[in-house]
Protein backbone atom coordinates (compact mmCIF):
# COMPACT_ATOMS: atom_id res chain seq x y z
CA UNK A 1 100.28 75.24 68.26
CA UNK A 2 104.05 74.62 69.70
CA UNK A 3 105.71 77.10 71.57
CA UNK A 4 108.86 78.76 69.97
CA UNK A 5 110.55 79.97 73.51
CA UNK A 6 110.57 80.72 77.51
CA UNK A 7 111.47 83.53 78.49
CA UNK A 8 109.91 84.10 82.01
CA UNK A 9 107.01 86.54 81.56
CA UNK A 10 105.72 88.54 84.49
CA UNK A 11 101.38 89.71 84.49
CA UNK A 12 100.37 92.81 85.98
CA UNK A 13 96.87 93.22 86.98
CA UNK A 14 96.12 97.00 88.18
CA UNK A 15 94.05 98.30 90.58
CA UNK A 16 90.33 99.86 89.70
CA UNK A 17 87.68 98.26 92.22
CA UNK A 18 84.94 96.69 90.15
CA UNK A 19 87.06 97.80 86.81
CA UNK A 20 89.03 94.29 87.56
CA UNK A 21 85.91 92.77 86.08
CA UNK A 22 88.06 93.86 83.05
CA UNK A 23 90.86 91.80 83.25
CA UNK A 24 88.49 88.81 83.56
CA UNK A 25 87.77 89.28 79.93
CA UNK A 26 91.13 89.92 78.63
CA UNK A 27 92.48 86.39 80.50
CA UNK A 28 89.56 84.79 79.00
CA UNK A 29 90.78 85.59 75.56
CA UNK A 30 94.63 84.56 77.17
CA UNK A 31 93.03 81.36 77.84
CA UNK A 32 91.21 80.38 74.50
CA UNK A 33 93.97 81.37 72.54
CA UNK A 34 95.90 78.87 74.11
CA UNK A 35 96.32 75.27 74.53
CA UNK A 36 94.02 73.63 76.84
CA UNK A 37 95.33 72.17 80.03
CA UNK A 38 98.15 73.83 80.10
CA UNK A 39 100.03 75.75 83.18
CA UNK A 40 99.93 79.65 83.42
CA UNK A 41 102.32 81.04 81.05
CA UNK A 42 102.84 84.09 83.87
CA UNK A 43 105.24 82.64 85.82
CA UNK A 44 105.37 85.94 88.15
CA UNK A 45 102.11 87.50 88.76
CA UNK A 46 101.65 90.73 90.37
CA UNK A 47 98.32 92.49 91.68
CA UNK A 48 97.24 95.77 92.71
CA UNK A 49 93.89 96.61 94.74
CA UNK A 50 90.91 94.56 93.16
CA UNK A 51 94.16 93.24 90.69
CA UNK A 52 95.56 91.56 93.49
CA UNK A 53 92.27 89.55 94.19
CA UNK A 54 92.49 87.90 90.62
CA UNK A 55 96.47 87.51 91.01
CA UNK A 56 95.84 85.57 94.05
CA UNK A 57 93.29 83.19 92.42
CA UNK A 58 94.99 82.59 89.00
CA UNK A 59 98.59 81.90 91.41
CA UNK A 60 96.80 79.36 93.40
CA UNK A 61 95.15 77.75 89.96
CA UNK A 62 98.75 77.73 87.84
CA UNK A 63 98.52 74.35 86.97
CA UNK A 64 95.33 74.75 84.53
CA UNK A 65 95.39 77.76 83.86
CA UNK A 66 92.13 77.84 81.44
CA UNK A 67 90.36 76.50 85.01
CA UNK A 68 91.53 79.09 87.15
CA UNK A 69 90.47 81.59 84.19
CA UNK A 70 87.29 79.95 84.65
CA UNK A 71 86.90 79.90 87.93
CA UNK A 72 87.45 83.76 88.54
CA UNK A 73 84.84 84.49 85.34
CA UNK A 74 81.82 82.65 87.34
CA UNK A 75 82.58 84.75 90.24
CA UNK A 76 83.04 87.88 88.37
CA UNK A 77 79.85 86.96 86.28
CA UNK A 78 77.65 86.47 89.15
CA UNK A 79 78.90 89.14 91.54
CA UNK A 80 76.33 90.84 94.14
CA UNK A 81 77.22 94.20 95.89
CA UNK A 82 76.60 92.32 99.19
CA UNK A 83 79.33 89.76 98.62
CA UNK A 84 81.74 93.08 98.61
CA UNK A 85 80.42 95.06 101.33
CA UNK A 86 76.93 95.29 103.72
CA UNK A 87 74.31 97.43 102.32
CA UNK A 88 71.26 96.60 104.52
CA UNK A 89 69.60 99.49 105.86
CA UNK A 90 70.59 98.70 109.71
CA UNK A 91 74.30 98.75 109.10
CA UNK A 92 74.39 101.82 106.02
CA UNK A 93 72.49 103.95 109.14
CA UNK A 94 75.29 102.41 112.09
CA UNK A 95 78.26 103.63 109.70
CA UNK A 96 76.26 106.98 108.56
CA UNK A 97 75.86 107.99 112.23
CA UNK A 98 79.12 106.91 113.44
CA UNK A 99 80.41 109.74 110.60
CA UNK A 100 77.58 112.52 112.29
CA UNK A 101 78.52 112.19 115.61
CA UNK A 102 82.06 112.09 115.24
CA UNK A 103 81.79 115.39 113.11
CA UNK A 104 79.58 116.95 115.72
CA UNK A 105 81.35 116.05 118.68
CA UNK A 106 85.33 116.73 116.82
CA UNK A 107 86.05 113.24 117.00
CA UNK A 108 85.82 113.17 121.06
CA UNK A 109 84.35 109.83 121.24
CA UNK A 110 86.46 106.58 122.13
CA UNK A 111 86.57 104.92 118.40
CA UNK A 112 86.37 107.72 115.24
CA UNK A 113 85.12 106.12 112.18
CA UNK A 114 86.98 103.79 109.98
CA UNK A 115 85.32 103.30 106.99
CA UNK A 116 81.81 104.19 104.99
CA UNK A 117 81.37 100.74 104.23
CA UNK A 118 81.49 98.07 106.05
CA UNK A 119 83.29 95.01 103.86
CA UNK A 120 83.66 91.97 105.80
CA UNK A 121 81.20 89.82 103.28
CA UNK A 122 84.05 90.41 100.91
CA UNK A 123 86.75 88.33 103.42
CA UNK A 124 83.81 85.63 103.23
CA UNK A 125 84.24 85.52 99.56
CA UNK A 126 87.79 85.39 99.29
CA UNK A 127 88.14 82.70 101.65
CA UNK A 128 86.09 80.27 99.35
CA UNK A 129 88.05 81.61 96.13
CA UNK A 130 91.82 81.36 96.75
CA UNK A 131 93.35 78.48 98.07
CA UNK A 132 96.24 79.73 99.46
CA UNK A 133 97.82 76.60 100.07
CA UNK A 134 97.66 76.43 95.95
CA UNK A 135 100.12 78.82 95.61
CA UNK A 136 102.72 77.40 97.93
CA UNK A 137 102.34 74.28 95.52
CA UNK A 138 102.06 76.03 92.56
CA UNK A 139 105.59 77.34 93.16
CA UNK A 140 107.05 73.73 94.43
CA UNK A 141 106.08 72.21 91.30
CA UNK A 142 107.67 74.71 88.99
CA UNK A 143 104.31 76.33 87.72
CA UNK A 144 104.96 79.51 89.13
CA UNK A 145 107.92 81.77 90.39
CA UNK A 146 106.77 84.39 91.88
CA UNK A 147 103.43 86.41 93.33
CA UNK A 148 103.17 89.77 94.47
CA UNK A 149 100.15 91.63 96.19
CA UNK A 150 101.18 95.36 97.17
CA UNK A 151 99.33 97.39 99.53
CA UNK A 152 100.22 100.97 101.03
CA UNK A 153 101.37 101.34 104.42
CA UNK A 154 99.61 104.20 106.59
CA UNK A 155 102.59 104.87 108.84
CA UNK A 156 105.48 104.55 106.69
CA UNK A 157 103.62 105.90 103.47
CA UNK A 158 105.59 103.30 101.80
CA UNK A 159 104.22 101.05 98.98
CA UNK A 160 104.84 97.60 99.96
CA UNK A 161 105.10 94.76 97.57
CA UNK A 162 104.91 91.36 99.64
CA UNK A 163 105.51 88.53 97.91
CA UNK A 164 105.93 84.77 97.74
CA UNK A 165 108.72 83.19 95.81
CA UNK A 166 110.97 80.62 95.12
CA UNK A 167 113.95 80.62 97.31
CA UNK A 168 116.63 82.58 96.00
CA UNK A 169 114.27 85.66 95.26
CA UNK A 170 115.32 88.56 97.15
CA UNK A 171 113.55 91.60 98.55
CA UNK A 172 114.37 94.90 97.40
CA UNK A 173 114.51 98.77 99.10
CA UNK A 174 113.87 101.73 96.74
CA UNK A 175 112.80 105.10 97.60
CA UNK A 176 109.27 104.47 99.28
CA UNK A 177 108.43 100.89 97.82
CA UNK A 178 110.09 97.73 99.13
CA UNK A 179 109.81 94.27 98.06
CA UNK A 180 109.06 91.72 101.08
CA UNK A 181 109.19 88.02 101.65
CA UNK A 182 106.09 86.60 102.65
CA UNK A 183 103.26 83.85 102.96
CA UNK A 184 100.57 85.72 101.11
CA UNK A 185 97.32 85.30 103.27
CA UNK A 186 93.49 86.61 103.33
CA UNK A 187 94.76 89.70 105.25
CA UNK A 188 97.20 90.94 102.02
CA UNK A 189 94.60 90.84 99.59
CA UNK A 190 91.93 92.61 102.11
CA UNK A 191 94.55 95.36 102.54
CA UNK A 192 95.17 95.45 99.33
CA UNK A 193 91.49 96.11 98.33
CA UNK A 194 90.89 98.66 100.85
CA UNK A 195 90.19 102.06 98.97
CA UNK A 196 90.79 104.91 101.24
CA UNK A 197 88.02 105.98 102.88
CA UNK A 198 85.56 103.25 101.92
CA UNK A 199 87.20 100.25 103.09
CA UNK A 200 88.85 99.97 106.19
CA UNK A 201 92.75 99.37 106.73
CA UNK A 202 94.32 96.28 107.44
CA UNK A 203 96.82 95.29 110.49
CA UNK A 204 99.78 93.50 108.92
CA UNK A 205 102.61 92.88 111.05
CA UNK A 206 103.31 96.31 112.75
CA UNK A 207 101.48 98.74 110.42
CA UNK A 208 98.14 99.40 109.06
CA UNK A 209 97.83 99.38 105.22
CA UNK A 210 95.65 100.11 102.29
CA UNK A 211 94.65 100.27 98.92
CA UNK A 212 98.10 99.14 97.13
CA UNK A 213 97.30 101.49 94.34
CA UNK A 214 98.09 104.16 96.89
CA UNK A 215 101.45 106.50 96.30
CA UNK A 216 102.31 103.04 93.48
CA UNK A 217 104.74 105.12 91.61
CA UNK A 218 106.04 102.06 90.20
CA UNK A 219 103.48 99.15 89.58
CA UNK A 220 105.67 97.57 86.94
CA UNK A 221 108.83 97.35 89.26
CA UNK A 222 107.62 93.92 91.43
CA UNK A 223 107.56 92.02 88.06
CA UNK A 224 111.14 93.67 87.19
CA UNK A 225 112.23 92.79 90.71
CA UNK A 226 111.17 89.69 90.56
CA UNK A 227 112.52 88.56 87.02
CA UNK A 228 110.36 89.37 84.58
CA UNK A 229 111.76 88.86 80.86
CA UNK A 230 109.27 90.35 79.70
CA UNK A 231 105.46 92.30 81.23
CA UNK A 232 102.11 91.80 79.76
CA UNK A 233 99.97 94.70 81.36
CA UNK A 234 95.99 94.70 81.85
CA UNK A 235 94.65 98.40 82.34
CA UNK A 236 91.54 99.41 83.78
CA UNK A 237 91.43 102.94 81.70
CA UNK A 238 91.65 103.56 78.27
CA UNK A 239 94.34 105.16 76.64
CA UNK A 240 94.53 108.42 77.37
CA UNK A 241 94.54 111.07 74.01
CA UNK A 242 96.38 114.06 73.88
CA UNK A 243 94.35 116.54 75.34
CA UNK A 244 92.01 119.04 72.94
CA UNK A 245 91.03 122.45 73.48
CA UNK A 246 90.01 123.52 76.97
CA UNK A 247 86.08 124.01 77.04
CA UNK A 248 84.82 126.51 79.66
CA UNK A 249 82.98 124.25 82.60
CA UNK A 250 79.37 125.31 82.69
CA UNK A 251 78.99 124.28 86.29
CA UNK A 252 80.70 123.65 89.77
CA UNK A 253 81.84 120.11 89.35
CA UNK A 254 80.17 117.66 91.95
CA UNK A 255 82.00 115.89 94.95
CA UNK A 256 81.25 112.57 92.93
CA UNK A 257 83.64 114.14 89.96
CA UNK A 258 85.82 115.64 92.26
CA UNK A 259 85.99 112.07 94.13
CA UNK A 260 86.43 110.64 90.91
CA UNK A 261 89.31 112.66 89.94
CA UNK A 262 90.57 111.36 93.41
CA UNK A 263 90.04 107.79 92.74
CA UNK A 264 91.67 108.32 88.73
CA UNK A 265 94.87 109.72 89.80
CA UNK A 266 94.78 106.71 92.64
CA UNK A 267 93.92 104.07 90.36
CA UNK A 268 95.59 104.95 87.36
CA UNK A 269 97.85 107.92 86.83
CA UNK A 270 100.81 105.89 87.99
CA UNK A 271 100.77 102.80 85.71
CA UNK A 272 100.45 105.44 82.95
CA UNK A 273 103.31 107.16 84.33
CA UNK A 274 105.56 104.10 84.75
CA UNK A 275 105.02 102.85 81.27
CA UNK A 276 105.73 105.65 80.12
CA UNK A 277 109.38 105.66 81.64
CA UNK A 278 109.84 102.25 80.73
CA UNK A 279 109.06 102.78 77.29
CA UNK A 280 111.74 106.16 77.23
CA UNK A 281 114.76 104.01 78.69
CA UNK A 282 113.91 101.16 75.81
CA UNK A 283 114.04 103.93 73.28
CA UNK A 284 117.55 105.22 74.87
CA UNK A 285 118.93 101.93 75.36
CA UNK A 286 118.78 100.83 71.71
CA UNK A 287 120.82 103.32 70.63
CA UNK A 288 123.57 101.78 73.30
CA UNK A 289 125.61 99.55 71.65
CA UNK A 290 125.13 95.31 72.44
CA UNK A 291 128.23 95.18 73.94
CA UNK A 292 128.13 98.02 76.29
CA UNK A 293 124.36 96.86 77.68
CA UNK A 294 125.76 93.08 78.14
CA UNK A 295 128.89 95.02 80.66
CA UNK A 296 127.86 93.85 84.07
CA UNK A 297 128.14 97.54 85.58
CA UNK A 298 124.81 98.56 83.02
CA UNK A 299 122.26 97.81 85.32
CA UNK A 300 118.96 98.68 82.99
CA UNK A 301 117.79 96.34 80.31
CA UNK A 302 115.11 96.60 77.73
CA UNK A 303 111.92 94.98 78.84
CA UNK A 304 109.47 94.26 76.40
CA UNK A 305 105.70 95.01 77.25
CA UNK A 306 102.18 94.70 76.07
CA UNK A 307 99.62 96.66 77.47
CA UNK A 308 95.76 95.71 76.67
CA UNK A 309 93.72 98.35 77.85
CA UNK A 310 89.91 99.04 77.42
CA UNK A 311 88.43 100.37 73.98
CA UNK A 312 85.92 102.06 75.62
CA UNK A 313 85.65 104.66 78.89
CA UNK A 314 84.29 102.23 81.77
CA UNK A 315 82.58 105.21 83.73
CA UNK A 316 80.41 105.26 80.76
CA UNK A 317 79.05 101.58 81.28
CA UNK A 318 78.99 102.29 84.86
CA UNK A 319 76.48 105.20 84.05
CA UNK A 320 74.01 102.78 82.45
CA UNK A 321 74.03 100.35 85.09
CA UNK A 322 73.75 102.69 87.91
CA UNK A 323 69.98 101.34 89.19
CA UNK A 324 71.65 98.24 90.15
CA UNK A 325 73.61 99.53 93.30
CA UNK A 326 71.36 98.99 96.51
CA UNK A 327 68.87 101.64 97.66
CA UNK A 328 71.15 102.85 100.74
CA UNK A 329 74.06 103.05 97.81
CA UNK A 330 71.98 104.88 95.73
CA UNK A 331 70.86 107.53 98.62
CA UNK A 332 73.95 108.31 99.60
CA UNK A 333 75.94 108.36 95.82
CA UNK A 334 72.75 109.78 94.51
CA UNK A 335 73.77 112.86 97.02
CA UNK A 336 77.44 113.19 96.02
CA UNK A 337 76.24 113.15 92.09
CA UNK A 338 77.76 109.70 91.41
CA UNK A 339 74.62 108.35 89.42
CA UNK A 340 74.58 110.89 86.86
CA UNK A 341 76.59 110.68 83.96
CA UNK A 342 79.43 113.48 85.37
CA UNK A 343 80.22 111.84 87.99
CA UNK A 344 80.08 108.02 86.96
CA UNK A 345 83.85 107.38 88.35
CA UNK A 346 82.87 106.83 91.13
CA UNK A 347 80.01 104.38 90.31
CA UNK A 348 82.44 102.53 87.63
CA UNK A 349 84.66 101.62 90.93
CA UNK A 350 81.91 100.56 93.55
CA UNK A 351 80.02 98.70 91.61
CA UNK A 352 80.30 95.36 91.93
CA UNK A 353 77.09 94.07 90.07
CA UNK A 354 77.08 91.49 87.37
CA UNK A 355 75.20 92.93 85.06
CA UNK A 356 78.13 95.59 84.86
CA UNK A 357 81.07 93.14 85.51
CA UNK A 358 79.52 90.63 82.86
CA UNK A 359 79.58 93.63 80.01
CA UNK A 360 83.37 94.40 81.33
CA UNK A 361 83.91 91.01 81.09
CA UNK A 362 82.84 90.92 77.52
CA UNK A 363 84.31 94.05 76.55
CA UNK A 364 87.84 92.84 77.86
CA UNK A 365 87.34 89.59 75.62
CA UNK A 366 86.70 91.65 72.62
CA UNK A 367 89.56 94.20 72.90
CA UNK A 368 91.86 91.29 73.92
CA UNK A 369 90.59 89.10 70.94
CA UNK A 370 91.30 91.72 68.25
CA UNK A 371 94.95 91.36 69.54
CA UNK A 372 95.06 87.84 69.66
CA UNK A 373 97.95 87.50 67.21
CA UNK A 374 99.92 90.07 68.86
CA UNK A 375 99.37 87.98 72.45
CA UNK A 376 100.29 84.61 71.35
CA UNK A 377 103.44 85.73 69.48
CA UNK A 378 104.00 87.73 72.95
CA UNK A 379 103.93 84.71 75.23
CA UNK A 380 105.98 82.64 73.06
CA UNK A 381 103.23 80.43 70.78
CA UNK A 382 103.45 80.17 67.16
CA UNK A 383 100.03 80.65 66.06
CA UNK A 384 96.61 80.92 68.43
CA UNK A 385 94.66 77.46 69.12
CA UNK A 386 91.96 76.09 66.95
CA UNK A 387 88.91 78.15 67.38
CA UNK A 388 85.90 76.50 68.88
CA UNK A 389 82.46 76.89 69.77
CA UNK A 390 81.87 77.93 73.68
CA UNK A 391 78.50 76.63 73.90
């Protein structure tokens, strides 16, 4: 296998809570189909939300990249809910009260709630899987340009990219998104990872901010921003179909599908959105002539993409792993209608078990090894590497 080019190639990883398991899978497949010992071929790498948690690891791993793939698959494949967030009785009944007595008193009392869930096991985690000193080096020795986390600020309601880079890399201000210089530390991806309402917000400099798939009208744009050539794209939602004929609803939908509706439009209505428009101004600009494009006053540019994206709806696996979530978990999503089928959304976000992750795992390896061709061709390889036997 030789590589025919290097163009610099920019990896998004989206938002979607326990739906990152998915991406695990799909770099797996990245990573076999490649040379061994070799350096990421992502030489920017941007995350989102749970996304951002995997950026963060494979940036501080660039050198061997098959390791760092590695790496982030044990601790995907052996995930516990209480390495994410406390689900003991003691502190499930401390959060649940705080919520009933701020409601009954109208939020009188000296500290209103914060959160539902309490997720400090998950800073615990994150400290023993990124070394963030790796990606400081990773970018000194060439391996890597660029790494993004976003998260959304509170205050200014703006979505903030922060990022790490080589020198001459430049922020950027657009309507409500900005691109910042910065060391990326524990506190970026714990912002980042903070879903609204179930994880708390993060201090970071002056403001308080959350989940970065938050008002992300543009999750391509950091890679753009950044120098991306060209984007490969991991979803954390399948395709979506033209929609059929309206069916009457036969019942009030739950809070657990409403929530879930919530959490879709959050999670993934914007990367739809923004390929979307990328994918219009490529069709428009190649009908402009060479010439004209190359003129230094045309400031768009065709970027080429691939987008993998799961085969199958992940609410649906969620559904049939839904005894897994703790007994406090399942009291109180058993009460907004999250554990039955309708409302599985919300379940295919929170749960962070690894009997789920390891079949999202899987399923991201299969969908991503049916296109195998198409992604070695895309990051510049002439044919995939010898197959061999994991065992």
């Amino acid at each position: 296998m030789t590589m025919l080019g290097s163009p610099v190639i920019g990896l998004i990883l989206s938002g979607g809570g326990a739906r990152a398991a998915y991406q695990v899978g799909v770099l797996r497949a990245i990573a076999k189909s490649l040379p061994p010992k070799i350096p990421t071929p992502f030489k920017i790498i941007c995350g989102t939300s749970a996304g951002g948690i995997n950026a963060a690891s494979l940036a501080a791993g660039a050198q061997d990249f098959r390791k760092s793939v590695c790496r982030l698959e044990y601790l995907w494949k052996n995930l516990q809910v209480e390495q994410v967030y406390r689900s003991d009785f003691a502190t499930f009944a401390r959060y649940f009260g705080h919520w009933i007595v701020s409601l009954v008193i109208g939020g009188m009392g000296k500290r209103n709630p914060r959160s539902l869930l309490d997720n400090t096991p998950l800073e615990a985690m994150l400290t023993k899987l990124v070394n963030f000193d790796g990606i400081q080096s990773a970018i000194d020795s060439g391996f890597l340009r660029a790494l993004s986390i976003t998260a959304s600020g509170y205050n200014s309601g703006q979505s903030v990219s922060f990022f790490q880079a080589v020198e001459e890399m430049e922020g950027w201000n657009r309507a409500q998104r900005l691109g910042c210089r910065s060391r990326i530390e524990i506190k970026h991806l714990m912002a980042t990872s903070a879903i609204p309402f179930v994880f708390p917000a993060v201090r970071i400099n002056r403001e308080f901010f959350g989940d970065g798939s938050v008002r992300q009208v543009a999750p391509i744009s950091p890679a753009l921003h950044l120098g991306s050539e060209k984007v490969l794209v991991i979803g954390a939602s399948p395709p979506r179909e033209l929609p059929g004929e309206r069916l009457r609803a036969p019942n009030y939908p739950t809070l657990a599908q409403v929530a879930g509706h919530l959490m879709n439009s959050i999670f993934i209505d914007g990367l739809e959105v923004d390929l979307e428009r990328i994918t219009r101004v490529n069709r428009t600009l190649s009908f402009i002539p060479p010439e004209v494009k190359e003129r230094k006053d045309v400031a768009l540019r065709e970027v080429e993409m691939l987008v993998i994206a799961p085969s199958k709806a992940l609410e649906m696996i969620a559904a049939r792993h839904a005894m897994h979530f703790p007994t406090t978990m399942k009291f109180m999503l058993g009460g907004l209608g999250a554990l039955k089928r309708q409302g599985s959304v919300v379940a295919s976000y929170l749960l962070f078990h690894k009997h789920y992750t390891r079949d999202l795992i899987e399923l991201g390896y299969q969908d991503a090894m049916r296109r195998q061709d198409d992604i070695v061709e895309f990051l510049g390889y002439d044919s995939p590497a010898p197959k061999r036997s994991e065992g």
